[in-house]
Protein backbone atom coordinates (compact mmCIF):
# COMPACT_ATOMS: atom_id res chain seq x y z
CA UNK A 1 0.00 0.00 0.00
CA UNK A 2 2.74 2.26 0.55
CA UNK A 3 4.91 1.52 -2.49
CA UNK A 4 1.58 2.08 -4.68
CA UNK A 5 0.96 6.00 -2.57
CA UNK A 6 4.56 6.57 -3.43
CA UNK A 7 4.63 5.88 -7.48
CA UNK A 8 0.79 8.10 -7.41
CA UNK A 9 2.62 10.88 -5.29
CA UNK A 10 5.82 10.76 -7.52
CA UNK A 11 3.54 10.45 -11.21
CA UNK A 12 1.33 13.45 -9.68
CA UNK A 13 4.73 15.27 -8.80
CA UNK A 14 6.30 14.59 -12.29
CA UNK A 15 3.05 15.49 -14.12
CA UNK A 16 2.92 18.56 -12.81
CA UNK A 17 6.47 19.17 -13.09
CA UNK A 18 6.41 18.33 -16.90
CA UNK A 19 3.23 19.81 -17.52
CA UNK A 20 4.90 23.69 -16.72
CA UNK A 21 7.87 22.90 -18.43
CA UNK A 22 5.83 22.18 -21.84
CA UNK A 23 3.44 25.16 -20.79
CA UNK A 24 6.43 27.48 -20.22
CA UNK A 25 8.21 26.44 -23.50
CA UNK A 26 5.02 26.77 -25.56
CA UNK A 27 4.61 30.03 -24.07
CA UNK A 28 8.35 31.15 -25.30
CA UNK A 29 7.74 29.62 -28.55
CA UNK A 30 4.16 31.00 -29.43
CA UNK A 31 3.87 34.45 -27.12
CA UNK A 32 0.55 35.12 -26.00
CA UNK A 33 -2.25 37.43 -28.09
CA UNK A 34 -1.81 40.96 -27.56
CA UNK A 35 -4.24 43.08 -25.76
CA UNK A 36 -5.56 45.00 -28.95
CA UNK A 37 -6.11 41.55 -30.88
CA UNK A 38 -7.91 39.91 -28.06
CA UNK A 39 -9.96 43.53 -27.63
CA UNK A 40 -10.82 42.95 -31.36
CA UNK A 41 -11.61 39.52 -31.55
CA UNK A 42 -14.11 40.27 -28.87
CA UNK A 43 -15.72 43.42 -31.01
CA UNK A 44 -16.15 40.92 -34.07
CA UNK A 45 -17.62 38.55 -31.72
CA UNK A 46 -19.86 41.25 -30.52
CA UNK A 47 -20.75 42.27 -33.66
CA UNK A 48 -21.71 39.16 -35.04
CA UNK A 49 -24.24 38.44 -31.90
CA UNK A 50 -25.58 41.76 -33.10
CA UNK A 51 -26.04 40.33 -36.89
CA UNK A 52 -27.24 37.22 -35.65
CA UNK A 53 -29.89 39.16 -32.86
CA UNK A 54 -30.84 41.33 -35.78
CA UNK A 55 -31.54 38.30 -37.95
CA UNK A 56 -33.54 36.67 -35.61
CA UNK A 57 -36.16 39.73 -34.81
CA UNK A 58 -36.21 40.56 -38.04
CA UNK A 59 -37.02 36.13 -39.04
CA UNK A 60 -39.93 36.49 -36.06
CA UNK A 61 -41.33 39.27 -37.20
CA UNK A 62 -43.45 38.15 -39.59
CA UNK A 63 -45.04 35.00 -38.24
CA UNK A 64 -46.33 37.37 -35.39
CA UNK A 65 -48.03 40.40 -37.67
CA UNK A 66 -50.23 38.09 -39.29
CA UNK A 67 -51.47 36.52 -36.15
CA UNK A 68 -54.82 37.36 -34.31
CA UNK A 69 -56.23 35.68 -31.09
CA UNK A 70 -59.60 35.02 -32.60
CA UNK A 71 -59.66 33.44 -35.94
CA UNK A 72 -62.82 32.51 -36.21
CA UNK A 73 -64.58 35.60 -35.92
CA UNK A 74 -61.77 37.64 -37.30
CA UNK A 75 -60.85 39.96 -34.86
């Protein structure tokens, strides 16, 4: 029981360890996005909810202006 607690508390130890090393060189390799890009990524994403919003009220719009409560009597 101990021998298997010491392999999972030296995998978890060496997991971690590797998993920063590979995170730190990625990091050198590929630097992260700049403030301006991320800022406009999020205004084209922004944007497009607005297109797609738009879209949407302007799909529903119909269906609903053609619609009356009573049918039958035509009210």
């Amino acid at each position: 029981m101990i021998r298997r607690l010491f392999w999972l508390i030296l995998g978890a130890a060496l997991g971690i360890s590797g998993y920063r090393r590979v995170t730190a060189a990625a990091r050198a390799i590929m630097p992260a996005p700049r403030a301006r890009e991320v800022a406009r990524f999020a205004g084209d994403v922004r944007e497009g909810m607005d297109i797609y919003r738009q879209r949407q009220l302007e799909a529903s719009r119909p269906a609903l202006e053609g619609r009356t409560d009573h049918e039958e009597d035509g009210r």
